[in-house]
Protein backbone atom coordinates (compact mmCIF):
# COMPACT_ATOMS: atom_id res chain seq x y z
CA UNK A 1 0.00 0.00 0.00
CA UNK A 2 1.30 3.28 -0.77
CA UNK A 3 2.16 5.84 1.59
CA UNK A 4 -0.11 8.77 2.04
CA UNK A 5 0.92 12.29 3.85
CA UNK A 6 -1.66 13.21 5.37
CA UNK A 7 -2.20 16.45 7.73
CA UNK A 8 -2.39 16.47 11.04
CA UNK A 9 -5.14 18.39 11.08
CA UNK A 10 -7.73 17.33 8.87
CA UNK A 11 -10.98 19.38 9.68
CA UNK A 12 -12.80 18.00 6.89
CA UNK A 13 -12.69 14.36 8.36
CA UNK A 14 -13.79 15.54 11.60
CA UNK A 15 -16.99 16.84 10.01
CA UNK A 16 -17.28 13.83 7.85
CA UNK A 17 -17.33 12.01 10.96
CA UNK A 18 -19.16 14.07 12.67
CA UNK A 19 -22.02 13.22 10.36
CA UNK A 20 -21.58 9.54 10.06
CA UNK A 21 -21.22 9.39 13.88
CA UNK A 22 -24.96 9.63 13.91
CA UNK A 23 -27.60 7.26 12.77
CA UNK A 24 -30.03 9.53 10.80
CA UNK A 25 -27.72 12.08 9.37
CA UNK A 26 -25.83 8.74 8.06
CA UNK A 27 -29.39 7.65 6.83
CA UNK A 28 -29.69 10.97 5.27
CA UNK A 29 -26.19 10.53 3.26
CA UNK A 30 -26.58 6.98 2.32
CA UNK A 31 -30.05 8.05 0.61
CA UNK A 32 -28.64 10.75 -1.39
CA UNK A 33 -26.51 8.34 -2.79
CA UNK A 34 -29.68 7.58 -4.98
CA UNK A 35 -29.53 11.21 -6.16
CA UNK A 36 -31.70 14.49 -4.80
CA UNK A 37 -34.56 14.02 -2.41
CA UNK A 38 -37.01 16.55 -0.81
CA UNK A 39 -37.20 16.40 2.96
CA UNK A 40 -40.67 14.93 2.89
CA UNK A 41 -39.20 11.84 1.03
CA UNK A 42 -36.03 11.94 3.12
CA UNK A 43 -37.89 12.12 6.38
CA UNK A 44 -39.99 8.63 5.46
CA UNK A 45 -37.46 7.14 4.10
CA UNK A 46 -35.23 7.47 7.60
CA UNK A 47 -37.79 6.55 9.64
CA UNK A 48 -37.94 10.24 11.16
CA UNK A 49 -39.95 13.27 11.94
CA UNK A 50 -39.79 16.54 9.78
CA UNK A 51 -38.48 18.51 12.73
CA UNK A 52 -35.95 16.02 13.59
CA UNK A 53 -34.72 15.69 9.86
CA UNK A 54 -34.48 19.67 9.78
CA UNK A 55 -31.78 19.76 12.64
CA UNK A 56 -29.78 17.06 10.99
CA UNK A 57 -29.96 18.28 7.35
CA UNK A 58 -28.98 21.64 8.97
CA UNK A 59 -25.93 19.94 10.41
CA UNK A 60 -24.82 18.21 7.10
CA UNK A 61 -25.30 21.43 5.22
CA UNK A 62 -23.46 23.57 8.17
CA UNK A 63 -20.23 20.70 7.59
CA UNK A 64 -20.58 21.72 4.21
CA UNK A 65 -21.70 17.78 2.71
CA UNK A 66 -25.29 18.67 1.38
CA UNK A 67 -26.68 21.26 -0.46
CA UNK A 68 -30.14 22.19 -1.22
CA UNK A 69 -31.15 23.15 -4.72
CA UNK A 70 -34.73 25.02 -4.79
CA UNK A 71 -37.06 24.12 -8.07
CA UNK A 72 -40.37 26.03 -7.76
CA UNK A 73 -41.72 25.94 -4.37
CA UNK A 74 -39.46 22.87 -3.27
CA UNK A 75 -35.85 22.18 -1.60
CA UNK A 76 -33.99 19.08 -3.16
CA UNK A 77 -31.28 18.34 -1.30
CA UNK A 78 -27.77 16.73 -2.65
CA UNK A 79 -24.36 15.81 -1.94
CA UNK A 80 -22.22 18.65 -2.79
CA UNK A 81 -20.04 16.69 -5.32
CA UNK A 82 -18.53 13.97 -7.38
CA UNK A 83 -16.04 13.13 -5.27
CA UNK A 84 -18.03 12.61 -2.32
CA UNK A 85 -20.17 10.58 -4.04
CA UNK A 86 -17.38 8.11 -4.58
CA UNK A 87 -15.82 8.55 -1.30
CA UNK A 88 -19.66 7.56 0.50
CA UNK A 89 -20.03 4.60 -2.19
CA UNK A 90 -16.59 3.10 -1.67
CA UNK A 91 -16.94 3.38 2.15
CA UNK A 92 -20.49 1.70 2.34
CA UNK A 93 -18.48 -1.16 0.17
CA UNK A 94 -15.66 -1.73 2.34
CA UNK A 95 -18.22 -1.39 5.04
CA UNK A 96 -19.80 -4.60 3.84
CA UNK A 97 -16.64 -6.20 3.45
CA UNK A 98 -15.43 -5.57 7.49
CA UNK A 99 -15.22 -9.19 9.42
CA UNK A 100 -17.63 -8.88 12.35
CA UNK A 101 -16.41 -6.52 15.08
CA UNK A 102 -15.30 -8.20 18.29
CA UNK A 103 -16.08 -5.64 20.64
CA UNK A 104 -20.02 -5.60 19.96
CA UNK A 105 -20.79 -2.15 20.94
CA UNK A 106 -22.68 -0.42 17.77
């Protein structure tokens, strides 16, 4: 495996895990790997309430991971690029790939 220099301080990993830390904002991500969704569809989808998805979509778009695109009267929201797109989809696949954990905690 190759080396990789990598900073010290890497703020952009702490907000990435920052959001996968929790279980609905990690929902959240994970369904906008199927492309743009409006929070009514989100919330149902992750098994939350409006009000709760609010705070956590306010989150991932305050770490800078989502962004909401208006069309008419509604907010789609979207990963904010490419690359993270990749990044979520080859995570989730090594993911699956990860031998059970010993320690059991979640």
């Amino acid at each position: 495996m190759a080396e990789l220099l990598l900073p010290l301080n890497a703020p952009g990993l702490d907000r990435i895990g920052l959001a996968l830390a929790d279980p609905t904002r990690r929902a959240v991500l994970l369904e906008l790997l199927a492309g743009p969704a409006c929070p009514s569809d989100l919330a149902v989808r992750v098994q939350t309430s409006r009000t709760n998805l609010s705070n956590h979509l306010a989150c991932l778009r305050g770490c800078g991971l989502i962004r909401a695109e208006r069309s008419g009267r509604y907010l789609h929201y979207e990963l904010v690029s490419d690359d993270l797109f990749h990044a979520l989809r080859m995570l989730v696949e090594v993911a699956e790939r990860l031998p059970e954990c010993e320690d059991h905690r979640p």
